[in-house]
C-alpha atoms as a PDB file:
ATOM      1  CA  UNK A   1       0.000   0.000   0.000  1.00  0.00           C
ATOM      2  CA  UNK A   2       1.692   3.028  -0.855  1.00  0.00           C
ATOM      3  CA  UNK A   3       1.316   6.097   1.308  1.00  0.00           C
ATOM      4  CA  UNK A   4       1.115  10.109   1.177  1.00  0.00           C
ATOM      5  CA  UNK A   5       3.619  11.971   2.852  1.00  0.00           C
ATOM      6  CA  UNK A   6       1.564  13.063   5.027  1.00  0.00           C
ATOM      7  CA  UNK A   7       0.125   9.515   6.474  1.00  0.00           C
ATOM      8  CA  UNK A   8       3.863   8.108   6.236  1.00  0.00           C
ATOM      9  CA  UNK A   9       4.786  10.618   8.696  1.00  0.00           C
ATOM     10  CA  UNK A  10       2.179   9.939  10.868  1.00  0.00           C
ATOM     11  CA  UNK A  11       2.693   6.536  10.876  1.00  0.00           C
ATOM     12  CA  UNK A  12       6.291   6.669  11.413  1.00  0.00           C
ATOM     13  CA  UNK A  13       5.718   9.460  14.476  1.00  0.00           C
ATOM     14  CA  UNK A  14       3.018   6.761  15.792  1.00  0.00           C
ATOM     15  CA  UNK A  15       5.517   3.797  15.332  1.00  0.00           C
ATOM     16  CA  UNK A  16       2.930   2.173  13.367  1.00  0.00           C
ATOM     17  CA  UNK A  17       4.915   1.696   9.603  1.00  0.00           C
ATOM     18  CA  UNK A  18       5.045  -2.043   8.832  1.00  0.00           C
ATOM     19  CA  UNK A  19       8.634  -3.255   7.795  1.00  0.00           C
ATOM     20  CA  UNK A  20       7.511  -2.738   4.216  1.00  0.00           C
ATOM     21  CA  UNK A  21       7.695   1.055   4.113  1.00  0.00           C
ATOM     22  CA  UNK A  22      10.926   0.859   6.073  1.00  0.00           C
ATOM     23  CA  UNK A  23      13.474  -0.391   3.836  1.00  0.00           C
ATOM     24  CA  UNK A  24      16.429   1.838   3.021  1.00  0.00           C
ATOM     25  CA  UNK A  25      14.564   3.939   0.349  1.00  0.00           C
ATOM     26  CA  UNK A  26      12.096   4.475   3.218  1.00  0.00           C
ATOM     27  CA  UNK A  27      14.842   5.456   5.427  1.00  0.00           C
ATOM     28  CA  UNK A  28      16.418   8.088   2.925  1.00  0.00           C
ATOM     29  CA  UNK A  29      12.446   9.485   2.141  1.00  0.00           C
ATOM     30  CA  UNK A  30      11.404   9.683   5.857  1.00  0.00           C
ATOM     31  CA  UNK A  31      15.009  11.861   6.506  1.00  0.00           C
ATOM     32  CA  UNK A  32      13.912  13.340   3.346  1.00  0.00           C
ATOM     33  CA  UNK A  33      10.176  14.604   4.874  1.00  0.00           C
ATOM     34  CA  UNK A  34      11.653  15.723   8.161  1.00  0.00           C
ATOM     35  CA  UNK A  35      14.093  17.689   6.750  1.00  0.00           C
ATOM     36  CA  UNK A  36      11.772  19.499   4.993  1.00  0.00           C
ATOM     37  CA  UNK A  37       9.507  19.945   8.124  1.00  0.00           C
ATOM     38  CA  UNK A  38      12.098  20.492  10.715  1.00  0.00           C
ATOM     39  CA  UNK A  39      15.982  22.048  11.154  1.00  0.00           C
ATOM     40  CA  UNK A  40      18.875  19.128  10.894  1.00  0.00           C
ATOM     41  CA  UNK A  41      18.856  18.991  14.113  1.00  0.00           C
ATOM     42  CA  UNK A  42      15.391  17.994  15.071  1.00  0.00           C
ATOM     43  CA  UNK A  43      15.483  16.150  12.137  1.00  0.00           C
ATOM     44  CA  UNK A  44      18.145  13.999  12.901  1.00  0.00           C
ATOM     45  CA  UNK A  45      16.616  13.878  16.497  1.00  0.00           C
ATOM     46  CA  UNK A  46      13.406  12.393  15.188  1.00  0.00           C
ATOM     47  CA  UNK A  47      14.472  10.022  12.459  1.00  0.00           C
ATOM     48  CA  UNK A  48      17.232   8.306  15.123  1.00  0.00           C
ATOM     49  CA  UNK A  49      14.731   8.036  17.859  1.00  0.00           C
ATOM     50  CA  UNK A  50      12.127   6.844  15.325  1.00  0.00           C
ATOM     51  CA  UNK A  51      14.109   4.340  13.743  1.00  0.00           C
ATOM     52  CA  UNK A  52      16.040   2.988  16.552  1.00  0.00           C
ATOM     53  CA  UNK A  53      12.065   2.397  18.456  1.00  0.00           C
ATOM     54  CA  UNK A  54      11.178   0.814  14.947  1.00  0.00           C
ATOM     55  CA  UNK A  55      13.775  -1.350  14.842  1.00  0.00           C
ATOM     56  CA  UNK A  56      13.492  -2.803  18.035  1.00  0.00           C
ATOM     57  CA  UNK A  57       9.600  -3.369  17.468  1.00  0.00           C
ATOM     58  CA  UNK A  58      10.602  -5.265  14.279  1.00  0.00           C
ATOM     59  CA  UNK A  59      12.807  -7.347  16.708  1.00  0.00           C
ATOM     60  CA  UNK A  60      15.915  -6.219  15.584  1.00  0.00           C
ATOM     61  CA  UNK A  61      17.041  -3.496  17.466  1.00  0.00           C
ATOM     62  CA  UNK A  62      20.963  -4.312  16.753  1.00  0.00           C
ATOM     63  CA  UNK A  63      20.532  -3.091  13.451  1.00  0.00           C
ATOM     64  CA  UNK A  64      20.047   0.586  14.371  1.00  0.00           C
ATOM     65  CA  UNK A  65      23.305   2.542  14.323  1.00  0.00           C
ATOM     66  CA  UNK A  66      22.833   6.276  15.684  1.00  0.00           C
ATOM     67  CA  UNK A  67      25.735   7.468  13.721  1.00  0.00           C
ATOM     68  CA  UNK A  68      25.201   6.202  10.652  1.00  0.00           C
ATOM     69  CA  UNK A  69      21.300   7.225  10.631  1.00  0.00           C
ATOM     70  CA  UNK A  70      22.169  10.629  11.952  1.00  0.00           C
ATOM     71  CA  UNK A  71      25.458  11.299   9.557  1.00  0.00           C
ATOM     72  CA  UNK A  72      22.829  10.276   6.560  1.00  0.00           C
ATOM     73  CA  UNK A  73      20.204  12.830   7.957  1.00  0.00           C
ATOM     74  CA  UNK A  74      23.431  15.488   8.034  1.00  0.00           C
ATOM     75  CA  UNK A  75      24.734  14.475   4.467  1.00  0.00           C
ATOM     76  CA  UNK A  76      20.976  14.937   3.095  1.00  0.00           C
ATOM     77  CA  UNK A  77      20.507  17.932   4.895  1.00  0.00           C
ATOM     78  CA  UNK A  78      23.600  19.327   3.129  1.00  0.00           C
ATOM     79  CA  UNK A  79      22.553  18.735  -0.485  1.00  0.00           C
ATOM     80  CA  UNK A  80      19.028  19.713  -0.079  1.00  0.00           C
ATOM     81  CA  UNK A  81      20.402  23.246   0.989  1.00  0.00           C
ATOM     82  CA  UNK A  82      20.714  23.520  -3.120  1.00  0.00           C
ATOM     83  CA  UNK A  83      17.825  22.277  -4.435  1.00  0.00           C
ATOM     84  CA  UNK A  84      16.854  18.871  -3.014  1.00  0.00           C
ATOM     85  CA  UNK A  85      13.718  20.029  -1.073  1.00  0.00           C
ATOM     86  CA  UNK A  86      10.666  19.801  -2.961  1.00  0.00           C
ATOM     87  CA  UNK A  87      10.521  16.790  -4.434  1.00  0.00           C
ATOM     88  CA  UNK A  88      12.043  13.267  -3.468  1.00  0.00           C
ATOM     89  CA  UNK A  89      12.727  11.668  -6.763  1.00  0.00           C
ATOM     90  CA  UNK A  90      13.980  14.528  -8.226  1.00  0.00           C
ATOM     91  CA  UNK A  91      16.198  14.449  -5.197  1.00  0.00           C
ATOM     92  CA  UNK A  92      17.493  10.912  -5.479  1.00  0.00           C
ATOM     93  CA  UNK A  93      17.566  11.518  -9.112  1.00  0.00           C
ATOM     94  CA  UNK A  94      20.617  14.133  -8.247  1.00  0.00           C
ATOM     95  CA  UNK A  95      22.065  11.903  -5.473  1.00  0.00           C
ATOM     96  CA  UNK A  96      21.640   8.003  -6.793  1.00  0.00           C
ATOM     97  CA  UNK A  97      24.741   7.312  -5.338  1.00  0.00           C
ATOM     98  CA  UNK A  98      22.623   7.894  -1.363  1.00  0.00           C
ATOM     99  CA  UNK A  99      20.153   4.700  -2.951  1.00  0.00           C
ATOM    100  CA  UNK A 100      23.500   2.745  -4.539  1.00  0.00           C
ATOM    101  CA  UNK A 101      26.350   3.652  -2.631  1.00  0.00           C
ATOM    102  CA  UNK A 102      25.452   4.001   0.811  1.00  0.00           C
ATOM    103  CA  UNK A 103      28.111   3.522   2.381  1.00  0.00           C
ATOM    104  CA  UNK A 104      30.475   4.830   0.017  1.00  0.00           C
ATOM    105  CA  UNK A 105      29.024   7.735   1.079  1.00  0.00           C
ATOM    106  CA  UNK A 106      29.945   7.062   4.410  1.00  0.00           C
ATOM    107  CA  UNK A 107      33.204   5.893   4.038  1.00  0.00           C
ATOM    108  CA  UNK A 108      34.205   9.100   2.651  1.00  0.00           C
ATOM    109  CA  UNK A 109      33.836  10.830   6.159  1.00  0.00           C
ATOM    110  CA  UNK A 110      33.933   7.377   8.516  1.00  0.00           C
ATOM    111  CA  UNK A 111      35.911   4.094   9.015  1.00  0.00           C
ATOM    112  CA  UNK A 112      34.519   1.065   8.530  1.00  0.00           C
ATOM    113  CA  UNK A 113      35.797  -0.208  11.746  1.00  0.00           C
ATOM    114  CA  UNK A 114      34.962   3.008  13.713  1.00  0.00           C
ATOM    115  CA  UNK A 115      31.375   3.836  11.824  1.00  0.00           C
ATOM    116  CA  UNK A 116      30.268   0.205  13.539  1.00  0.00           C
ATOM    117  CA  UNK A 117      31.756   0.214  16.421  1.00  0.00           C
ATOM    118  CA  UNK A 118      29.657   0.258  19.541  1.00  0.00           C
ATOM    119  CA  UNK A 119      29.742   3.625  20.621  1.00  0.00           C
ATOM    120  CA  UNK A 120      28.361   4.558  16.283  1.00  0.00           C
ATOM    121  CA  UNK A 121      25.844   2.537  17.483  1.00  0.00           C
ATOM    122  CA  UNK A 122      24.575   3.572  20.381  1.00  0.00           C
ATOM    123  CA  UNK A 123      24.877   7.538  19.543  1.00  0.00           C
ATOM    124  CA  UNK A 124      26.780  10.348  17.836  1.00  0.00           C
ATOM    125  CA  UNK A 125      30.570  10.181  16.507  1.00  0.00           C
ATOM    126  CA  UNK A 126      31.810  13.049  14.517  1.00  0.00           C
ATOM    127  CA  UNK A 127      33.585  11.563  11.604  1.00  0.00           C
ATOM    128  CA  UNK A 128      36.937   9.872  12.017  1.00  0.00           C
ATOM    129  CA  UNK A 129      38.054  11.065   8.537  1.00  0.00           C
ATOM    130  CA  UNK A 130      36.560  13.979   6.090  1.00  0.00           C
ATOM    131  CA  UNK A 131      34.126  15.876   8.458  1.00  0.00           C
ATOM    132  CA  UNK A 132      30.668  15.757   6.859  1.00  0.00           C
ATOM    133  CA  UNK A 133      30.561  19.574   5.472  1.00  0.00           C
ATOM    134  CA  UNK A 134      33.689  18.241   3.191  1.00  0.00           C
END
């Protein structure tokens, strides 16, 4: 079933999104929607706490990573200051390489070793390489 922005956020602010909307599209469009709504760091505040709840009601909460959720929010925030905020294919259209290449992304700014590391995981590291502005 595919949902309006509107109901998606609700959804996700309720906890109630099934694992089908949440796949890694559905985390880059609900980072997307918030930072549209709400500064980066709200943004990042809600999306983390959000995800991190959802993934533990899925029964998998040692999949969430703080610092990998929160550096995407950052990275997205950064190229929708152009012109990524008012539409979200036309924004993935400019950045495939969020959808693709993930973490390539990431790499540019963390370590593998230190991006998964516990502490990633359980909140916010500034970058152990490039700092996420670069």
């Amino acid at each position: 079933m595919q949902l309006n922005d509107d109901a998606y956020l609700e959804q996700f602010a309720a906890r109630e999104l099934g694992p089908e909307h949440f796949d890694h599209r559905g985390h880059l469009h609900m980072a997307w929607l918030h930072l549209t709504r709400y500064d980066v760091d709200e943004a990042s505040r809600r999306v983390c706490d959000g995800i991190r709840e959802l993934a533990a009601k899925f029964g998998a909460p040692e999949k969430f990573n703080h610092t990998l959720s929160e550096a995407l929010v950052r990275i997205m925030a950064k190229r929708m200051a152009g012109d990524g905020g008012n539409d979200f294919e036309a924004f993935l259209q400019a950045n495939p390489e969020l959808v693709d290449d993930c973490l390539g992304v990431l790499a540019r700014h963390y370590s593998v070793e230190f991006l998964h590391s516990a502490a990633a995981r359980t909140g916010w590291l500034a970058p152990d390489r490039l700092p996420l502005n670069e």
